[in-house]
Protein backbone atom coordinates (compact mmCIF):
# COMPACT_ATOMS: atom_id res chain seq x y z
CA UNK A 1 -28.97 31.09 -6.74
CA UNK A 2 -31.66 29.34 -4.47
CA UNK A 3 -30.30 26.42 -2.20
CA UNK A 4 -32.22 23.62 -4.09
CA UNK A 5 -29.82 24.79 -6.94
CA UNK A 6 -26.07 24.55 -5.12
CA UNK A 7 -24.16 21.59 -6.29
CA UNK A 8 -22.27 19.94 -3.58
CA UNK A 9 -18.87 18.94 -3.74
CA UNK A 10 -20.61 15.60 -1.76
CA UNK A 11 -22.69 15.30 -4.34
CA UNK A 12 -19.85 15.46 -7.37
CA UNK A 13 -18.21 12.34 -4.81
CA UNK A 14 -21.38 10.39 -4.66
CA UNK A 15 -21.66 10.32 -8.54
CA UNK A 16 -18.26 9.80 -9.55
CA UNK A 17 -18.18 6.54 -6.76
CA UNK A 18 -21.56 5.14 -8.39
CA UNK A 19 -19.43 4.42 -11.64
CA UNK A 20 -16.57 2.60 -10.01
CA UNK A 21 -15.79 -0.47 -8.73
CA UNK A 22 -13.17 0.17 -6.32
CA UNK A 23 -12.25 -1.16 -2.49
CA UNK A 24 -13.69 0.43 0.59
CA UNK A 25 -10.21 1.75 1.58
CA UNK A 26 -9.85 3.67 -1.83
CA UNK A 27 -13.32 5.12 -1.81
CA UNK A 28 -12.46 6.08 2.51
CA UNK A 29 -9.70 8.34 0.35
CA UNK A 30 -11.90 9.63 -2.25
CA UNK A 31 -14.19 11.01 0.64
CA UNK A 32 -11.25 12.26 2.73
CA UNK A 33 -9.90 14.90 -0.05
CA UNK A 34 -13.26 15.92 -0.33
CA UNK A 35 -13.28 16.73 3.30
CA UNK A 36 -10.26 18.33 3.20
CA UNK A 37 -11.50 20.32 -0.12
CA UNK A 38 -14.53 21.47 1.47
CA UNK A 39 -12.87 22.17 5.41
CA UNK A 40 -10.20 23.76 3.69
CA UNK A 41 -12.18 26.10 1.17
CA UNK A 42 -13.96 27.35 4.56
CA UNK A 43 -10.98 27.53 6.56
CA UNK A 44 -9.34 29.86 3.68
CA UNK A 45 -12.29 32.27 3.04
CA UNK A 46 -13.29 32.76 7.16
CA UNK A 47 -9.28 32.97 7.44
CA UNK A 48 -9.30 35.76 5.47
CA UNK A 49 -13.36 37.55 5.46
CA UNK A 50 -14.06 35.45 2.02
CA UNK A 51 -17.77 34.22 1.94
CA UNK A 52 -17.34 30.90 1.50
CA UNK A 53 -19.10 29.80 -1.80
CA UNK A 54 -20.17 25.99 -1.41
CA UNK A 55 -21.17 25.56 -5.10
CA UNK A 56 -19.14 23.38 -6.76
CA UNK A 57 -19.79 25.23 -10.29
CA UNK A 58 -17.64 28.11 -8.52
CA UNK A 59 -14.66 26.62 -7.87
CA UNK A 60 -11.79 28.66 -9.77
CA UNK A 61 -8.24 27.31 -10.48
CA UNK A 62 -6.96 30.40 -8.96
CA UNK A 63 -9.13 29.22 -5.74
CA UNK A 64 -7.84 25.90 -5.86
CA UNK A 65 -3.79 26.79 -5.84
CA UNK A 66 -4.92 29.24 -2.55
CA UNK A 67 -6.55 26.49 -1.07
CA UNK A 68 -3.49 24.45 -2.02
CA UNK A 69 -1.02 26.96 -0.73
CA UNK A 70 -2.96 27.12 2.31
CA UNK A 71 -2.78 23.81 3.50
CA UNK A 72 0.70 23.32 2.87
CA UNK A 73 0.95 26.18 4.96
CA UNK A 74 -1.00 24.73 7.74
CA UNK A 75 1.57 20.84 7.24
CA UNK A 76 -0.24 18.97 4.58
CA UNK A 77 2.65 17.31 2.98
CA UNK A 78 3.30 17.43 -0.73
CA UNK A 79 2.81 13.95 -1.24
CA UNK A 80 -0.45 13.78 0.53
CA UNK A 81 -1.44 17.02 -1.39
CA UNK A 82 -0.81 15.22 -4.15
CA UNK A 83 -3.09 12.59 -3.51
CA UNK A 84 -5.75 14.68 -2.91
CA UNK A 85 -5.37 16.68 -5.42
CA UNK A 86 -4.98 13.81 -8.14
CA UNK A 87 -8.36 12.13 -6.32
CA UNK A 88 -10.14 15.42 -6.53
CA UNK A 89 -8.95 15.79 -10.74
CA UNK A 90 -10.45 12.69 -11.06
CA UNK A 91 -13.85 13.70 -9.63
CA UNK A 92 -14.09 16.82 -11.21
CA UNK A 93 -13.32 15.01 -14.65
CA UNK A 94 -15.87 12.76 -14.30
CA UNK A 95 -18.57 15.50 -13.61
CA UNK A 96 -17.14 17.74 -16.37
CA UNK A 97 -17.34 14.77 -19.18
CA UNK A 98 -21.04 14.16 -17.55
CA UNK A 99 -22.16 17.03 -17.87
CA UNK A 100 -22.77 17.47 -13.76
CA UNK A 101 -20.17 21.02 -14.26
CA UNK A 102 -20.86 23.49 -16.10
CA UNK A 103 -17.02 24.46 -16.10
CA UNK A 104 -15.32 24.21 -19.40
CA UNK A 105 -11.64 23.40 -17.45
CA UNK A 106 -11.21 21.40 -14.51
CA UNK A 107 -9.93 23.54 -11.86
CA UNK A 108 -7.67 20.83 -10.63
CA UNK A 109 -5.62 20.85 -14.03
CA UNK A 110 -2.19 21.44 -13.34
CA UNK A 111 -2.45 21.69 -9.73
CA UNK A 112 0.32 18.82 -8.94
CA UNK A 113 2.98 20.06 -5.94
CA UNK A 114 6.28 18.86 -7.01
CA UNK A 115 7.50 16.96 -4.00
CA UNK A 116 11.65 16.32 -3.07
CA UNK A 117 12.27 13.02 -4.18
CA UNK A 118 13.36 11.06 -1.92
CA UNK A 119 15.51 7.56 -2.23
CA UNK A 120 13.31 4.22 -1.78
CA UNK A 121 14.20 2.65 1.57
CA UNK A 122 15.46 -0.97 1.07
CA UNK A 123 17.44 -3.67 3.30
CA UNK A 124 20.46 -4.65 3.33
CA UNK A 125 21.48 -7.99 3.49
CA UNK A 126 22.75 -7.65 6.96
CA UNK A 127 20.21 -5.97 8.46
CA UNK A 128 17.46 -8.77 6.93
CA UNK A 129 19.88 -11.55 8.98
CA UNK A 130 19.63 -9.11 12.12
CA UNK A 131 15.54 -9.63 11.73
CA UNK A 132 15.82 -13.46 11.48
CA UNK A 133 18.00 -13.80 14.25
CA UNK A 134 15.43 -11.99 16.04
CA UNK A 135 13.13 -14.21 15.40
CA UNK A 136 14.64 -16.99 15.85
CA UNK A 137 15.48 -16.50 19.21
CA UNK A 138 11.87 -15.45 19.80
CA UNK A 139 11.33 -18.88 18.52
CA UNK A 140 13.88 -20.77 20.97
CA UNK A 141 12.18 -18.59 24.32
CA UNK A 142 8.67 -19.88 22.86
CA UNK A 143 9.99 -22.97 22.89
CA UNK A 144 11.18 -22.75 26.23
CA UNK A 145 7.40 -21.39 27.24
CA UNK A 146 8.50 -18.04 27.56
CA UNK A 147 5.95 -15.41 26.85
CA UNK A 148 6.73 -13.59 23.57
CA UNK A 149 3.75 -11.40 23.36
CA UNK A 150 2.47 -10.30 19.94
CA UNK A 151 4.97 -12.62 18.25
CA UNK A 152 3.07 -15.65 19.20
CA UNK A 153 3.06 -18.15 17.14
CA UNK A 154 6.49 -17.01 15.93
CA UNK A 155 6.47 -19.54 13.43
CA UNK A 156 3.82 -17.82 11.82
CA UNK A 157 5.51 -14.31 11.63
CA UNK A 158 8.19 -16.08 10.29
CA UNK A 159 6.36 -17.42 7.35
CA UNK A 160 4.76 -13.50 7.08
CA UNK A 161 7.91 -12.31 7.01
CA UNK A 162 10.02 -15.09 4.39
CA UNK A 163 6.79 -14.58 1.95
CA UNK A 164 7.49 -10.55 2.04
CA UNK A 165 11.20 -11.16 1.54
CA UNK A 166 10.59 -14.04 -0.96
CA UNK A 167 7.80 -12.59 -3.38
CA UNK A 168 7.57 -8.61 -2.35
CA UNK A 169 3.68 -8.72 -2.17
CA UNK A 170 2.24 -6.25 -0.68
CA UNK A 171 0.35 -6.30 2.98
CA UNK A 172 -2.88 -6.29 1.73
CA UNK A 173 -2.15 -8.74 -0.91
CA UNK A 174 -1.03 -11.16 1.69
CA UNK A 175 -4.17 -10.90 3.93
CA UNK A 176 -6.57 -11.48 0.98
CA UNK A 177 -4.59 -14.76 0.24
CA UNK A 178 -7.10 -17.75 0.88
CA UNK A 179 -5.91 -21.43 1.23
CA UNK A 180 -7.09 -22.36 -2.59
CA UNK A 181 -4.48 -19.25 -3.93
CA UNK A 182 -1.32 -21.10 -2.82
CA UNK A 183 -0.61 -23.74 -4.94
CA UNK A 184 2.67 -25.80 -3.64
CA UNK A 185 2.57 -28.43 -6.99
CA UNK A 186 3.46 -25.93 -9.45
CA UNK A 187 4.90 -23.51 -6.73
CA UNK A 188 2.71 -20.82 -7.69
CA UNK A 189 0.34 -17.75 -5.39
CA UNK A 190 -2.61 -16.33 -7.00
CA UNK A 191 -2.99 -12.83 -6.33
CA UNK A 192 -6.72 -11.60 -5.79
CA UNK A 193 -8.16 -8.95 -7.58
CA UNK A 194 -9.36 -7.66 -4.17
CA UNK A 195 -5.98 -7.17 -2.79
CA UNK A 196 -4.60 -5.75 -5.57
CA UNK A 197 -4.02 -1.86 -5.68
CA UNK A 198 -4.21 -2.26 -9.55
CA UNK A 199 -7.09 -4.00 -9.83
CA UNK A 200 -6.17 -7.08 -11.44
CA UNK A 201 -5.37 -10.44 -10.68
CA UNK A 202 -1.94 -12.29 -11.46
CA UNK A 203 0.43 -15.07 -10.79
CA UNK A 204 3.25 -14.75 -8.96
CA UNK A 205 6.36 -18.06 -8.56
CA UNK A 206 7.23 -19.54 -5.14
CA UNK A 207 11.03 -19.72 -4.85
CA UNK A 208 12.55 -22.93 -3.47
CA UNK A 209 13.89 -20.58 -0.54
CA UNK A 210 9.88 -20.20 0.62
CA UNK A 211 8.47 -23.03 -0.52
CA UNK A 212 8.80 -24.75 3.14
CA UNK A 213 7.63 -22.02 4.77
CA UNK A 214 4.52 -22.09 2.69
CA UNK A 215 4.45 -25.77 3.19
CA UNK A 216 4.24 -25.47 7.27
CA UNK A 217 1.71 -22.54 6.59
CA UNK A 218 -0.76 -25.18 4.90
CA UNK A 219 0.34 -28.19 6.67
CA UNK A 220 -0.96 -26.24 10.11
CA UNK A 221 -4.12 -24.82 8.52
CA UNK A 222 -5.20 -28.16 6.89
CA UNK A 223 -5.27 -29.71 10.70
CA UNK A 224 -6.97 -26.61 11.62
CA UNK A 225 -9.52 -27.41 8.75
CA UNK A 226 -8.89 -24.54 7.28
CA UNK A 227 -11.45 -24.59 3.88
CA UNK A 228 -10.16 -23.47 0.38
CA UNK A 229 -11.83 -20.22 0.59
CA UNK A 230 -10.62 -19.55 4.43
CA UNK A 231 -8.09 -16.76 4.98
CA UNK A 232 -4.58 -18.52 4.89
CA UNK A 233 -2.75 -15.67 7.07
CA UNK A 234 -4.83 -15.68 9.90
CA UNK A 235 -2.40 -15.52 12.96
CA UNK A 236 -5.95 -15.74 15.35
CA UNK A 237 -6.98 -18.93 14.14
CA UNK A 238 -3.18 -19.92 14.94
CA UNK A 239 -2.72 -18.68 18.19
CA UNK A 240 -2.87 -20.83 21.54
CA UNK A 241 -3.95 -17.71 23.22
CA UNK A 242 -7.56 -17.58 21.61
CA UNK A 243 -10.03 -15.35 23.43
CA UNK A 244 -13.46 -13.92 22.78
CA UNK A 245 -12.34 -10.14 21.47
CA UNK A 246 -10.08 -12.01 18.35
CA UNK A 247 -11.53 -11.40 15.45
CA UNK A 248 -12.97 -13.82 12.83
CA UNK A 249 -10.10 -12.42 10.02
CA UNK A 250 -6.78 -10.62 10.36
CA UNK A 251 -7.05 -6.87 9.46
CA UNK A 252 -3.74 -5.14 7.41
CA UNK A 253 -3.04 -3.18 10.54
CA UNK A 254 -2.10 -6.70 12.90
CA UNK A 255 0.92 -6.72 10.26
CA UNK A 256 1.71 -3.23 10.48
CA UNK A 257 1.54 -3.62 14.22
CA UNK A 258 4.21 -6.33 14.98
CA UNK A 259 6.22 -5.29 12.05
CA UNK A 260 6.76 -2.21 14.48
CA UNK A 261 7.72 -3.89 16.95
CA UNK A 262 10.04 -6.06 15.22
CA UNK A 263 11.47 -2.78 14.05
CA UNK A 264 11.96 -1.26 17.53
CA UNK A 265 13.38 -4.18 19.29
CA UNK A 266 16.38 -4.65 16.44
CA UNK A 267 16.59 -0.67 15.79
CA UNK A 268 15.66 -1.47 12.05
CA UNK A 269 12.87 -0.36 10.29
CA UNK A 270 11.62 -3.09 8.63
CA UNK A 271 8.38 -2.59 6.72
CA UNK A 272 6.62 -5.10 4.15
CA UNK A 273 6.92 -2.06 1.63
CA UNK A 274 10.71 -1.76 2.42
CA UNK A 275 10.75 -5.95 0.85
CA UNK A 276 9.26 -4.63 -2.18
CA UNK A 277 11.57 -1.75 -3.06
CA UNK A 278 14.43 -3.95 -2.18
CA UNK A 279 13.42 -7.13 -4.22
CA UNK A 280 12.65 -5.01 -7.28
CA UNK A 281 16.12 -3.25 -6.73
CA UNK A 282 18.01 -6.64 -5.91
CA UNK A 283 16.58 -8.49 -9.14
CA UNK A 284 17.67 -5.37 -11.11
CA UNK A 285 21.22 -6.14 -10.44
CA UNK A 286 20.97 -9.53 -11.86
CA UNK A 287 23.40 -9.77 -15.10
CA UNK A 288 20.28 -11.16 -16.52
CA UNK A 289 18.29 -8.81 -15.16
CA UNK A 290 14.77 -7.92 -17.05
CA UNK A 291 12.60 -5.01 -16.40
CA UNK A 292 9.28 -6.59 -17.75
CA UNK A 293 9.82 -9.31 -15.21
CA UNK A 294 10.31 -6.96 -12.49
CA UNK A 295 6.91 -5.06 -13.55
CA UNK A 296 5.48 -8.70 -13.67
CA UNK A 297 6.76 -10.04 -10.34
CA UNK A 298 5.85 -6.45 -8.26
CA UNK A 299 2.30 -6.38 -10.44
CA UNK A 300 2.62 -3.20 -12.06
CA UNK A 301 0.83 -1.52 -14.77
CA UNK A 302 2.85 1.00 -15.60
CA UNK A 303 6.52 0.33 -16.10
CA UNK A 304 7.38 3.68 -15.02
CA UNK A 305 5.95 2.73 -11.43
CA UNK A 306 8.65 -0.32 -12.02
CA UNK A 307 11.67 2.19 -12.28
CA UNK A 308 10.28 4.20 -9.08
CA UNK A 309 10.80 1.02 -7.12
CA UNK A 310 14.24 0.60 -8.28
CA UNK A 311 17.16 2.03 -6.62
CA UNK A 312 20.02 2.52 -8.69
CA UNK A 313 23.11 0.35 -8.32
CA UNK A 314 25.99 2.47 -7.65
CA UNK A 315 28.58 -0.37 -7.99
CA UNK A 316 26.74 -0.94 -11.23
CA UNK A 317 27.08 2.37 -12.22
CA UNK A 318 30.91 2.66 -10.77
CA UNK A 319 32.09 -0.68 -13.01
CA UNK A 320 29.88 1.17 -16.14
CA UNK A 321 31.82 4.50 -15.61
CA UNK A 322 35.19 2.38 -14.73
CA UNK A 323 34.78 0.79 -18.33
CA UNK A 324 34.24 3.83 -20.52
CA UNK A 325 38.29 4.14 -21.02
């Protein structure tokens, strides 16, 4: 075989990506399991005096589980094995139902790690009042002109943080909310297709419990002049600390960053993820409690994905066992 005739794994990537419509992050993953394919592969065959074959049409199942056994070897976790190996099906499909392969089977078929399953983390009660304390006296030392570092405006953080308790968005939902998606009248947030990992837009409500938080939140941006289409959490266009280096938008990572530090100053880990598995699991306990709602409410597709969020009850399952006589 003559180099003008070697399909590239980059090559399977570039064509499978030309028929989607998907966000920059997700196609940053698509190209890291092919990285991690193709370093791996060679990593395997010089490990052990293989010639490394770079033509896609060559890739065996039997190579694929070595490659996969390899890497676990070397601390790729079964979870993100998973993720590449469920990316890297997905390519491969597309090239086999194309016509790009040759291969009759895609080698990825079957190639799943079965992971421990672990229990969702959620909150207590208590330990959500520990965070709001927190911030609340962050709030009084602001007042008093203290410097409070990355929590400035506090006010703002707490809004972040009531909306992730309140409506269990996730983080990249809430920084591709814009001022037009919050609608206070009918107490209603519009989630963007953009920010949504399942591609879709949806409503979601705005409990009474949020609803003044959300109220200060627009109330401040409308004497900033904030414009329907501006980005409504936007702690730099907030701050009294502006400088040159802030940036024109807020980027997921700001969240991730003082949600940290939140976490190490109370000794909690508190994560906007950790609001979503504990909503879904709180609503569950309701005597009225629905699962479609849930899979509404937390944007889901797939009502399976619903019951992963959902930590069982064990009082609910100690009264049920309690009443069998």
């Amino acid at each position: 075989m003559t180099f003008s005739n070697i399909l590239t794994y980059q090559t399977l990537l570039e064509s499978y990506l030309a028929t989607r419509i998907i966000r920059s992050t997700t196609e940053n993953s698509y190209r890291a399991s092919i990285r991690k394919l193709e370093s791996g592969l060679a990593s395997y065959c010089a490990d052990h005096w293989i010639e490394f074959d770079s033509d896609a049409n060559s890739l065996s199942p039997s190579l694929v589980a070595k490659w996969r056994t390899y890497e676990l070897v070397n601390g790729l976790s079964a979870n993100s094995g998973n993720t590449h190996v469920r990316h890297l099906k997905a390519i491969f499909n597309h090239a086999i139902d194309t016509g790009i392969l040759t291969m009759d089977r895609n080698p990825f078929y079957k190639m799943a790690i079965t992971s421990p399953s672990k229990r969702k983390k959620t909150l207590s009660l208590h330990q959500v009042t520990q965070a709001r304390l927190f911030l609340a006296g962050a709030q009084l030392d602001e007042e008093k002109g203290k410097d409070i570092g990355k929590l400035h405006p506090v006010w703002f953080w707490q809004t972040v943080f009531e909306t992730f308790y309140y409506t269990g968005m996730r983080r990249n939902q809430l920084i591709h909310l814009r001022v037009g998606d919050v609608h206070l009248k009918k107490q209603l947030i519009k989630i963007r297709i953009e920010g949504s990992k399942t591609w879709r837009e949806y409503e979601i409500p705005i409990s009474d419990q949020l609803l003044p938080h959300l109220g200060k939140l627009l109330w401040r941006a409308s004497l900033l002049h904030f414009k329907a289409e501006d980005q409504l959490f936007n702690v730099n266009r907030f701050s009294d600390h502006k400088n040159s280096r802030m940036s024109k938008v807020m980027q997921a990572d700001r969240v991730s960053n003082v949600f940290e530090y939140i976490s190490k100053r109370i000794g909690i880990q508190i994560t906007p993820h950790r609001f979503r598995h504990t909503l879904g699991t709180d609503l569950m306990k309701e005597p009225e409690r629905n699962l479609h709602l849930v899979k509404e409410l937390l944007g889901h597709t797939n009502i399976k994905t619903t019951l992963e969020y959902v930590e069982a009850d064990l009082n609910s399952i100690k009264t049920l066992l309690d009443h069998r006589g």
